[in-house]
Protein backbone atom coordinates (compact mmCIF):
# COMPACT_ATOMS: atom_id res chain seq x y z
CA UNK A 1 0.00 0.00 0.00
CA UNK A 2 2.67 2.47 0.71
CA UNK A 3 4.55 1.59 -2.28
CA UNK A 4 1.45 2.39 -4.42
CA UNK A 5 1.24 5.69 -2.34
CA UNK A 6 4.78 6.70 -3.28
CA UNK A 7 3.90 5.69 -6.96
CA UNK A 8 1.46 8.40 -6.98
CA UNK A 9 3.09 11.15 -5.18
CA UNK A 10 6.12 10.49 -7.77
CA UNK A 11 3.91 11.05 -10.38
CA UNK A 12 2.30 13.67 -9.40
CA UNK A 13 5.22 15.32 -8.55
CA UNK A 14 6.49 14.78 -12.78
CA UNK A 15 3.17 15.91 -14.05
CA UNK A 16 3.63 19.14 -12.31
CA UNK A 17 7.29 19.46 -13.24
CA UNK A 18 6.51 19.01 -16.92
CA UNK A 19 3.45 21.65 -16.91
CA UNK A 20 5.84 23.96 -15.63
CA UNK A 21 8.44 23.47 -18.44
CA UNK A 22 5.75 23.44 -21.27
CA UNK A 23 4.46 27.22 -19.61
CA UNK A 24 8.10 28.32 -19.67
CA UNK A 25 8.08 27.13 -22.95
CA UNK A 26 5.53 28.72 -24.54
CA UNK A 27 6.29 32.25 -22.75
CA UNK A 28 9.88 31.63 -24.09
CA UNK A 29 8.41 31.47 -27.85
CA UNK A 30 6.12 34.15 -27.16
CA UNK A 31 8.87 36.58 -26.47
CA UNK A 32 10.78 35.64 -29.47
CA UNK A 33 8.07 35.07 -31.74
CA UNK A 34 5.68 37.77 -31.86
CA UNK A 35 1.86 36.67 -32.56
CA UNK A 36 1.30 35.79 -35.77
CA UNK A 37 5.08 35.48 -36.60
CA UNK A 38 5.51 32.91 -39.51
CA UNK A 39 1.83 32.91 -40.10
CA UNK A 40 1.36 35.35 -42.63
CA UNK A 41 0.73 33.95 -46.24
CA UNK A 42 3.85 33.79 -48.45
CA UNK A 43 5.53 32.62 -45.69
CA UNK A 44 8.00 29.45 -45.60
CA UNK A 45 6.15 27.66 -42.99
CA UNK A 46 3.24 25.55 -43.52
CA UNK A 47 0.23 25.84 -42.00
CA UNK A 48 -1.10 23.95 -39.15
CA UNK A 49 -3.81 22.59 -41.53
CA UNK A 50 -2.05 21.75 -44.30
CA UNK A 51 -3.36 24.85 -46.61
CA UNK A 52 -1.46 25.48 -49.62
CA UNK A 53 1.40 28.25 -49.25
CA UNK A 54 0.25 30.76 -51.59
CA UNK A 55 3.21 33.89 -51.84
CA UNK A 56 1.38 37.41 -51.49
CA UNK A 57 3.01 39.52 -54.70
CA UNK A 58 1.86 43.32 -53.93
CA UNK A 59 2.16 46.53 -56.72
CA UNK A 60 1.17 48.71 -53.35
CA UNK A 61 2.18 49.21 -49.80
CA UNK A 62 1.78 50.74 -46.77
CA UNK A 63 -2.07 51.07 -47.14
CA UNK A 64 -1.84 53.10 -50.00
CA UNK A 65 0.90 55.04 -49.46
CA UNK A 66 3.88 53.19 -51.31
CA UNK A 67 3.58 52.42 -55.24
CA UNK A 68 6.11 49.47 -56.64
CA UNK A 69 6.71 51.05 -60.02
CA UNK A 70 9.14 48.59 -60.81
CA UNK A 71 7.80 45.66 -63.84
CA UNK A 72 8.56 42.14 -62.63
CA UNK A 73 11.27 40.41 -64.80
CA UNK A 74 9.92 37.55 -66.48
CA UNK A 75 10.60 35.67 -69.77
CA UNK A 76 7.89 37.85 -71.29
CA UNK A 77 9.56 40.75 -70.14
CA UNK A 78 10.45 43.16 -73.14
CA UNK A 79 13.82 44.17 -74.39
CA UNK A 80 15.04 45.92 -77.70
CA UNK A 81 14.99 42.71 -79.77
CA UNK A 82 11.97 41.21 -81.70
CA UNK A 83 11.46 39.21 -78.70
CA UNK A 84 10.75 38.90 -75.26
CA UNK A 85 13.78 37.95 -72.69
CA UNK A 86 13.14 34.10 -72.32
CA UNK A 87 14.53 32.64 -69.84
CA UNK A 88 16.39 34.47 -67.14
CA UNK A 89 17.10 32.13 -64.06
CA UNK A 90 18.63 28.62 -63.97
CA UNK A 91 18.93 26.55 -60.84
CA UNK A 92 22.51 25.70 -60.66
CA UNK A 93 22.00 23.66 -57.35
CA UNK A 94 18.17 22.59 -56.68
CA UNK A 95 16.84 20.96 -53.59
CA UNK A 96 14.39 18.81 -55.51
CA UNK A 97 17.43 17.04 -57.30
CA UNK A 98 18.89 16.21 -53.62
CA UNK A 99 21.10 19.83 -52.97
CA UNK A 100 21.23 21.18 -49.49
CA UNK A 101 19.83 24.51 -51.25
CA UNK A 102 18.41 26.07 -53.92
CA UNK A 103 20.98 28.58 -55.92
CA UNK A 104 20.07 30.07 -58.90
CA UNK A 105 21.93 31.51 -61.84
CA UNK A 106 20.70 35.27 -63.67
CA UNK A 107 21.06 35.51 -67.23
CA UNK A 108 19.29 39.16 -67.51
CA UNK A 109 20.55 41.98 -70.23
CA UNK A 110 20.99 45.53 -68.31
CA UNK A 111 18.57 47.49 -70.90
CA UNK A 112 15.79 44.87 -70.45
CA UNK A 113 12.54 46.02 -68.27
CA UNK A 114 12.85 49.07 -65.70
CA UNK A 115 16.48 50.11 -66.02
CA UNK A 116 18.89 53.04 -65.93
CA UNK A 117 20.74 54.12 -68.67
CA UNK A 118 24.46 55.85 -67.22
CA UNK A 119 26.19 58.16 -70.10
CA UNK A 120 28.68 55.43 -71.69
CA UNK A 121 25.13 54.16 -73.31
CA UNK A 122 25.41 56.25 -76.15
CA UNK A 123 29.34 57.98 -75.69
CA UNK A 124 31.95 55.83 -75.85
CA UNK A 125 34.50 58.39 -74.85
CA UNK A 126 32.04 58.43 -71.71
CA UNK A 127 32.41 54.65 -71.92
CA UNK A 128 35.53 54.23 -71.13
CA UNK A 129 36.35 56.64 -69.20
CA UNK A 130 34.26 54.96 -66.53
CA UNK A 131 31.46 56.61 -66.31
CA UNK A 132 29.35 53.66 -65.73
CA UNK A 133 25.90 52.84 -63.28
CA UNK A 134 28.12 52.82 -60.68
CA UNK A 135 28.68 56.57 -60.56
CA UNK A 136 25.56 57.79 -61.17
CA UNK A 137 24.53 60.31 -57.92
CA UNK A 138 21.91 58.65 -55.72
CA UNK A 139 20.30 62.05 -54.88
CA UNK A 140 19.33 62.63 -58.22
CA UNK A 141 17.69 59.08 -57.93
CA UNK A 142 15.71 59.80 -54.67
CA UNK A 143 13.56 62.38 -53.40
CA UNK A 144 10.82 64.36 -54.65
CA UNK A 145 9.43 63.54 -58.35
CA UNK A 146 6.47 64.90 -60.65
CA UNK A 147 4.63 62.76 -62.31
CA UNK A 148 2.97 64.26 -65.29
CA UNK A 149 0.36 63.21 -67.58
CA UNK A 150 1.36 63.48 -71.53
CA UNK A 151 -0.95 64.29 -74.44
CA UNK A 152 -2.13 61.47 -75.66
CA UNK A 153 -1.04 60.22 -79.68
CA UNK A 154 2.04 62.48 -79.05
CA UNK A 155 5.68 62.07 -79.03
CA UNK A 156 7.49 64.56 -76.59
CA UNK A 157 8.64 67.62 -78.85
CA UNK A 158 9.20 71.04 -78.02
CA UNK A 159 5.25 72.00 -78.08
CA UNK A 160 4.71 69.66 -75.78
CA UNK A 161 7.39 69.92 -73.16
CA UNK A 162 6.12 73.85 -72.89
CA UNK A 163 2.79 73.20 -72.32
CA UNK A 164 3.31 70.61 -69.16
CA UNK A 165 4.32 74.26 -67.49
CA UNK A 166 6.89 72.43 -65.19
CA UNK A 167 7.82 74.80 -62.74
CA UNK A 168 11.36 75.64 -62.16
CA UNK A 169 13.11 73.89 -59.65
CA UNK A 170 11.44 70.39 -60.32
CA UNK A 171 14.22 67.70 -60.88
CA UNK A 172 12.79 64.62 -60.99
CA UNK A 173 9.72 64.03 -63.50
CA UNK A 174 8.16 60.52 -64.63
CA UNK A 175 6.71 61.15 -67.98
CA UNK A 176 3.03 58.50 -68.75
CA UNK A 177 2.29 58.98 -71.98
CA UNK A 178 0.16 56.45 -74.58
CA UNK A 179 2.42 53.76 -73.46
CA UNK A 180 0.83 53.07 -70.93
CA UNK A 181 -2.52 53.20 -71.95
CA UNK A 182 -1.35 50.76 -74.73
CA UNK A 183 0.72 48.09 -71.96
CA UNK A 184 3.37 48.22 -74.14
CA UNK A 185 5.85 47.11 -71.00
CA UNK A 186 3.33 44.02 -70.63
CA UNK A 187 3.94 43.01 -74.47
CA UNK A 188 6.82 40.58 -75.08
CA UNK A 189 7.84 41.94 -78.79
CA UNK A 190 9.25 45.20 -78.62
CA UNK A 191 7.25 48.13 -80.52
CA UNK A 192 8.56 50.68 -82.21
CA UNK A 193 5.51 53.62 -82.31
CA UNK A 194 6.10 53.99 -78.69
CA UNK A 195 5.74 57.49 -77.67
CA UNK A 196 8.91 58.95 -76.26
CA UNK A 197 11.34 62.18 -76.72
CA UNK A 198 11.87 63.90 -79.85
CA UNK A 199 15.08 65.80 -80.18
CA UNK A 200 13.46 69.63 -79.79
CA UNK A 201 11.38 68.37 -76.61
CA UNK A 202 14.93 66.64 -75.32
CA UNK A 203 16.76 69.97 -76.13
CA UNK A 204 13.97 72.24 -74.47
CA UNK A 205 13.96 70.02 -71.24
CA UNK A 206 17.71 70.59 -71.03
CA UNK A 207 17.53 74.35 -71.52
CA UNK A 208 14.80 75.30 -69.93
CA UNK A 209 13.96 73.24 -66.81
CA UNK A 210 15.96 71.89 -63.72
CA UNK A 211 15.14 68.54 -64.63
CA UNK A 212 17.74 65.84 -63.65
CA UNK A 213 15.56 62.66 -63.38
CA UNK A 214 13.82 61.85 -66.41
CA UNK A 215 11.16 58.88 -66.56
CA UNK A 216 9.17 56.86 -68.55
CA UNK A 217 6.51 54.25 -69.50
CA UNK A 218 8.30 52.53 -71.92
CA UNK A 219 12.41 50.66 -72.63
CA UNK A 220 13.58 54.20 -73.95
CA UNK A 221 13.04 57.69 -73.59
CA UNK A 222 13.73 58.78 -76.62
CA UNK A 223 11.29 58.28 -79.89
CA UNK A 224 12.13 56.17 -81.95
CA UNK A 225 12.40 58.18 -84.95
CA UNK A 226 14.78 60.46 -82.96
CA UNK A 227 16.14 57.14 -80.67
CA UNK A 228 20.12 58.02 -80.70
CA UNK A 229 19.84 62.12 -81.28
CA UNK A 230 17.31 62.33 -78.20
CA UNK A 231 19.65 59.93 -75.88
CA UNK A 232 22.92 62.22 -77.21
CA UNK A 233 21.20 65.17 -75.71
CA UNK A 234 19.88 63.92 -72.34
CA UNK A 235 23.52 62.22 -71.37
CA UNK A 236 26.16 64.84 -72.95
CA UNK A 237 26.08 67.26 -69.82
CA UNK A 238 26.32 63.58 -67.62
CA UNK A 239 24.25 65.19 -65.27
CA UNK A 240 20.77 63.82 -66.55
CA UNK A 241 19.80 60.07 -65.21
CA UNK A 242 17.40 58.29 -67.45
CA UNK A 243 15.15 55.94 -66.12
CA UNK A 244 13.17 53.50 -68.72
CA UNK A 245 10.20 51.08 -68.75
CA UNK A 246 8.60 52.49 -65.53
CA UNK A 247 5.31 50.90 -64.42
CA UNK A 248 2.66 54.02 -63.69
CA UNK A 249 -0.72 52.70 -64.39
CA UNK A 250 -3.33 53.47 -61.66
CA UNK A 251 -1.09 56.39 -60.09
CA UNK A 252 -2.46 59.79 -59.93
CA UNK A 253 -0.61 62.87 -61.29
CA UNK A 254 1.16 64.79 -58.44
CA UNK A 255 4.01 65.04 -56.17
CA UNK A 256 5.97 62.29 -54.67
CA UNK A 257 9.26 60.53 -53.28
CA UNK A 258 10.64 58.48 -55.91
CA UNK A 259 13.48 55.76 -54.73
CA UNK A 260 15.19 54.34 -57.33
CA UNK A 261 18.23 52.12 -56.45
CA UNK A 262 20.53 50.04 -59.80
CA UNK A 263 22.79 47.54 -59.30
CA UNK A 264 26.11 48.41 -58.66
CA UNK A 265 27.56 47.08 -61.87
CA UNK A 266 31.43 48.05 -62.26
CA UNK A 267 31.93 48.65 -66.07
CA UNK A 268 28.09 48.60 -66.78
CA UNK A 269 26.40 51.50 -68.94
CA UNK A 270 23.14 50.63 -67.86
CA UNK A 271 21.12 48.51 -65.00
CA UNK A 272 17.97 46.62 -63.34
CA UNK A 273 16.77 49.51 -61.27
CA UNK A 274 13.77 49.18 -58.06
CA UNK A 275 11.76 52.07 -58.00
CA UNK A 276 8.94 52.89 -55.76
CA UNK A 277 6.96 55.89 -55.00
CA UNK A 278 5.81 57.24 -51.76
CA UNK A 279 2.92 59.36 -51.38
């Protein structure tokens, strides 16, 4: 009888030993794991249920207040050849085939989607010299930007640059024009009536504004009647930063912060570039 009765007590006496680790436990992973932590969707953890993991892929952030203008790079992504990229990533190592890890390999040409263009694009005295993506100024890539609405069935000339009335002092302006309209980024084969700078509107911009950012909607700013003559006057001061293929559908004209941040590509005359907008 009094071997049963120290049976019991022992047990007891484990039960309560064990409900005290599991509390610590749990208050252990509540400090280090916030609530909710690993739960949201896109996440790498599977839920408790077994639900498919389904990756959340946003164009806008911060309710409202952050724009992606950025296109995603995919093999449908445009470029300046008849065709669309193809395929950009390879997986050199792949977990499915056995590998610790998944490592992929980027195949991805530096004019293709939303890029940069530095001044060796079009000088090659620029070239090489060195004036490549890596020394283009950040501050002329980030802070406040216009984004202006364009005539419609227009290229950029002259006429048109005066009547935007920019005001003086503006040095960052994203131009949407018919390109976008026409989703000319989301179109694999590149087209040639895109609507982009003609060599009077390029030569007015640089005379008569403080513009030092110029964007667009589609891989080049310049028209492509006037395609080299347009790019020789943006980049022969090398103070102007072109920035092609943006994404500005469903953005209101207005003021903003635009980020915009290339690769830093030693040797490169042009770049992948993130952009975003912030209200």
């Amino acid at each position: 009888m009094r071997s049963l009765l120290v049976l019991a007590l022992c047990f007891k006496a484990f039960a309560v030993f064990f409900l005290v680790v599991a509390v610590l436990d749990a208050s252990l992973q509540n400090d280090a794991y916030p609530s909710g932590y690993g739960e949201d969707l896109g996440s790498c953890k599977e839920g408790l249920t077994g639900e498919k993991l389904i990756p959340v892929r946003r164009e806008v952030y911060g309710n409202g207040k952050i724009f992606d203008i950025t296109h995603r790079y995919t093999s449908e992504t445009p470029v300046g050849d008849p065709v669309g990229l193809g395929q950009i990533l390879s997986l050199s190592s792949s977990m499915r085939n056995g590998s610790d890890y998944n490592f992929s390999i980027m195949k991805l040409p530096c004019h293709a989607g939303t890029h940069v263009d530095a001044p060796g694009h079009m000088y090659n005295n620029y070239f090489e010299a060195g004036f490549d993506v890596d020394t283009l100024d950040l501050d002329v890539l980030n802070g406040p930007a216009l984004l202006v609405d364009v005539p419609r069935e227009k290229n950029i000339t002259a006429e048109v640059m005066e009547s935007l009335n920019i005001p003086k002092g503006v040095r960052r302006v994203l131009f949407r024009t018919l390109n976008t309209d026409r989703r000319l980024m989301w179109k694999s084969k590149f087209d040639t009536s895109y609507v982009g700078f003609m060599r009077d509107g390029a030569q007015w911009l640089v005379e008569n504004t403080d513009i030092k950012l110029v964007g667009i909607d589609y891989l080049s700013v310049a028209a492509y009647a006037d395609l080299i003559s347009s790019h020789l006057v943006f980049l022969e001061s090398r103070e102007i930063i072109l920035v092609e293929g943006l994404k500005l559908d469903d953005i209101k004209p207005g003021l903003y912060n635009v980020h915009c941040l290339p690769l830093r590509l030693v040797g490169a005359e042009g770049s992948p570039i993130r952009c975003i907008l912030i209200k």
